[in-house]
Every structure is written in C-alpha cells, then in structure tokens.
Protein backbone atom coordinates (compact mmCIF):
# COMPACT_ATOMS: atom_id res chain seq x y z
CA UNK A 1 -1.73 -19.45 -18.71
CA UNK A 2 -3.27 -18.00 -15.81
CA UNK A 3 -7.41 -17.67 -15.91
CA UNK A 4 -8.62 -14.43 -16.95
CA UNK A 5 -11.65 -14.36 -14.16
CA UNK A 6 -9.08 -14.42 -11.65
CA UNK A 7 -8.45 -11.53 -9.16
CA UNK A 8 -4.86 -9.74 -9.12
CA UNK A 9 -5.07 -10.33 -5.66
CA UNK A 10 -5.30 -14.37 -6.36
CA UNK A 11 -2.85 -14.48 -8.56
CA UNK A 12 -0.03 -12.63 -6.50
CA UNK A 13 -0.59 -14.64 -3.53
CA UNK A 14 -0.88 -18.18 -4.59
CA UNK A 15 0.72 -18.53 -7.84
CA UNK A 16 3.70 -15.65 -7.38
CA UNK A 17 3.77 -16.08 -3.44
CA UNK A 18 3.62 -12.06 -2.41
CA UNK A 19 1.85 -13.20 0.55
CA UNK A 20 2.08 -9.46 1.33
CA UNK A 21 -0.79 -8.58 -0.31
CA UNK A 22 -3.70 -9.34 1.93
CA UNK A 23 -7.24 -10.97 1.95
CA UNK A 24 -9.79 -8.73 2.99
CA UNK A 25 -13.64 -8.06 2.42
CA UNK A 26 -13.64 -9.34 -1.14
CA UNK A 27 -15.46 -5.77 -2.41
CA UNK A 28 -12.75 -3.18 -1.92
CA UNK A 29 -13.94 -1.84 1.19
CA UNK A 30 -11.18 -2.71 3.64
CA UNK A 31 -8.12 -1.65 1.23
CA UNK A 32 -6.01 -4.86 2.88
CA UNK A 33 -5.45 -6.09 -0.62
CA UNK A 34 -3.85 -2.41 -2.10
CA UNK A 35 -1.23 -2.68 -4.49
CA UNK A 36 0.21 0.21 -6.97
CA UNK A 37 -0.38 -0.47 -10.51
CA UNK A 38 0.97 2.15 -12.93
CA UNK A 39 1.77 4.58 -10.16
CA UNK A 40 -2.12 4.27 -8.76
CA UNK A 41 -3.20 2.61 -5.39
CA UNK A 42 -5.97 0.05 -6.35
CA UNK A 43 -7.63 -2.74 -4.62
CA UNK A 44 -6.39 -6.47 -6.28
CA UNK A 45 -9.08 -8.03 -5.27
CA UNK A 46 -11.56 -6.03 -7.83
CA UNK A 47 -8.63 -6.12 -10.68
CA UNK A 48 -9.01 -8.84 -13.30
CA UNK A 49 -5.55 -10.38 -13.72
CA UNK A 50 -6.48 -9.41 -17.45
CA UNK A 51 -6.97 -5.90 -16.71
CA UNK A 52 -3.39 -6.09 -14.85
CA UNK A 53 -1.90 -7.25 -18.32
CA UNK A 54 1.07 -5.41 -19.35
CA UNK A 55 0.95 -2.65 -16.25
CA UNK A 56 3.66 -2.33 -13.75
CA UNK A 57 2.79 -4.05 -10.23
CA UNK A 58 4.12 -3.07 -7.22
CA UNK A 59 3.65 -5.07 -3.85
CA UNK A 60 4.64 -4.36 -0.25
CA UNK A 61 7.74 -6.74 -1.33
CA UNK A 62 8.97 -4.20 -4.15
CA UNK A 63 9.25 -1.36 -1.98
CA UNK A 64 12.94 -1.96 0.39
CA UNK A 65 15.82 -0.91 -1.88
CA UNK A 66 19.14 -1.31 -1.92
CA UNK A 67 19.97 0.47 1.29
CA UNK A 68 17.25 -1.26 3.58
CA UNK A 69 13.86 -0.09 4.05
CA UNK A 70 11.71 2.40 2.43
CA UNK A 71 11.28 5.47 4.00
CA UNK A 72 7.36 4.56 4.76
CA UNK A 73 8.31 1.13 5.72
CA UNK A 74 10.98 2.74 8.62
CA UNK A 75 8.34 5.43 9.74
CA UNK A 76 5.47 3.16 10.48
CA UNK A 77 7.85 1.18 12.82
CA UNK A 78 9.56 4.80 14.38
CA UNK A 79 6.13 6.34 14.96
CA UNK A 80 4.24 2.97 16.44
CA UNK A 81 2.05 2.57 13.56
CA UNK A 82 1.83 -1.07 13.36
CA UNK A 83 -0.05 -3.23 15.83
CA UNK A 84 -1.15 -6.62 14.18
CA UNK A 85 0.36 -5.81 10.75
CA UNK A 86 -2.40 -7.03 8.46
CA UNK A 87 -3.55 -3.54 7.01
CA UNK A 88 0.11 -1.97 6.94
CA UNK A 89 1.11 -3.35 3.68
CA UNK A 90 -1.96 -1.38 2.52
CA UNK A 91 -1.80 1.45 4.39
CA UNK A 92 2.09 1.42 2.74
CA UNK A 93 1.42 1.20 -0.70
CA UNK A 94 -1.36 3.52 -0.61
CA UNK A 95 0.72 6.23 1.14
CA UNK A 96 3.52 5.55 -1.67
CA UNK A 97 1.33 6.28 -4.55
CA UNK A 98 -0.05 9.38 -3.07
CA UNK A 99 3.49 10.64 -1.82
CA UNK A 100 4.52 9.68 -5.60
CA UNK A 101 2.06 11.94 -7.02
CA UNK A 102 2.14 15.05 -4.51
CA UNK A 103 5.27 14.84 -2.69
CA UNK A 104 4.04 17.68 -0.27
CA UNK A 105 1.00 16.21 0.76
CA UNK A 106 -1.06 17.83 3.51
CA UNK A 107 -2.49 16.14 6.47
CA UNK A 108 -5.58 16.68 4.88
CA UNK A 109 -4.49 15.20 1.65
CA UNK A 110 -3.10 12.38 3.54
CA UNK A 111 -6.25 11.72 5.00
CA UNK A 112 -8.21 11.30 1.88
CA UNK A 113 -6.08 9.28 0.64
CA UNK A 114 -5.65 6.96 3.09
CA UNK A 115 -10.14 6.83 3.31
CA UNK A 116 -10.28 3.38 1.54
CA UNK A 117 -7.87 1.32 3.96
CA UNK A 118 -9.18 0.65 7.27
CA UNK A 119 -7.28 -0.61 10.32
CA UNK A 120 -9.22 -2.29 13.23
CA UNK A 121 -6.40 -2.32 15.69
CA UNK A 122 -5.09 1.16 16.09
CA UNK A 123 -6.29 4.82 15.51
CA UNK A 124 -5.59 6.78 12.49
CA UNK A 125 -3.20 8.94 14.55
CA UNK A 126 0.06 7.08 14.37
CA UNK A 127 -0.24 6.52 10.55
CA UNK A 128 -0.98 9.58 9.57
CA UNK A 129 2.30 10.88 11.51
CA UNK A 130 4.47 8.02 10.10
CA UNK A 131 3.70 8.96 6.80
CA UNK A 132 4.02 12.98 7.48
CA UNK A 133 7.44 11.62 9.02
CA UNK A 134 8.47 9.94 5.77
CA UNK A 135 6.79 12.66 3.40
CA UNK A 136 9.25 15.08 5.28
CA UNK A 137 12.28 12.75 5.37
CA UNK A 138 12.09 11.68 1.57
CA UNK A 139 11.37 15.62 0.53
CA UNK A 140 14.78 16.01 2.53
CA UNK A 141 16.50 13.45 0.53
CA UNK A 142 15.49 14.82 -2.65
C-alpha cells in the first residue's frame, strides 16, 4: 500500500521507476514534473497519489507506439528543441494534452499552454515550431 501523503511525482519515480518524470521546484512552477492524467496536463508533484486513484496516467514513457516515436517526440529532435533534456518530457506531455483537446491549435494557443513549463537552456522558439511541426504532421495523418 503506497502512503496517501505521497506526491504522484514520488511514486512514479521511485517505486514504478518512470524516471521520466522529473524533479523540479516542488510547487508547480517549473512544469518538469508534467504528466497527463485523464487527458489533462498536471504537475505530479502537487497530485496526491490518492487523488491519482483510479485515473489514467500517462508519462513521457507511454507516449512511443508501435511504429517508433510519437509525432512530438520526433519533432522536438527535427526542429532542435532539446538541449539538456530535463524539461522536454514536460514540455511533451503538455503539448500532447493540448494537441489532444484542440488538434488545430494556434501559435497563440500553443503558447498558453505551454506558460507553466519553463526551460532554462533554450528559447521558446524551437518548441513552439516542433510542436506546430507535429500539430501539422498528426492533422495530416488523421
């Protein structure tokens, strides 16, 4: 039985090993720790693994399918949107939930949704053409 005062965050990295999910600030600020739950980007580290109970969790480890990586996952490496790596599985998963929900998402839209993750190594720039890149490409496979 896992605690009930522990963080989603906690529990996915030490006792399920989805060392994808990432450590941050601790109060939802830097949006390293973003996973979907129930189709919504939110911050583990300020979910209760109680309030977690009985949704559907998705890490930066559910996302590559069968036929390799997930659109997102392909663009931020085609458009140079990755420098160190630690914010991408956030920047990811947040750009999945809001592609989920509006699969024609503006720039502008983009934007906003992408407010809560931060990335200290690289402008805004490159991610916010990766995921335009995969928007368009996953709109194409549809």
């Amino acid at each position: 039985m896992v605690e009930p005062n522990r963080t989603l965050l906690d529990v996915l990295r030490e006792d399920l090993g989805l060392t994808g999910v990432k450590h941050g600030c601790d109060d939802s600020n830097c949006g390293v720790c973003t996973v979907i739950m129930d189709g919504k980007a939110v911050k583990s580290c300020s979910v209760l693994i109680g309030q977690a109970e009985g949704t559907k969790v998705t890490t930066i480890e559910g996302l590559e399918g069968e036929n390799g990586l997930h659109p997102l996952q392909q663009a931020f490496i085609d458009h140079f949107a990755i420098q160190c790596g630690f914010c991408t599985p956030g920047m990811i998963l947040s750009a999945k939930a809001l592609l989920d929900e509006n699969p024609h998402a503006t720039e502008e839209d983009i934007r906003e949704a992408m407010h809560g993750n931060m990335c200290r190594c690289t402008g805004y720039k490159k991610i916010i053409e990766a995921i335009e890149a995969a928007r368009d490409e996953m709109n194409a496979q549809a």
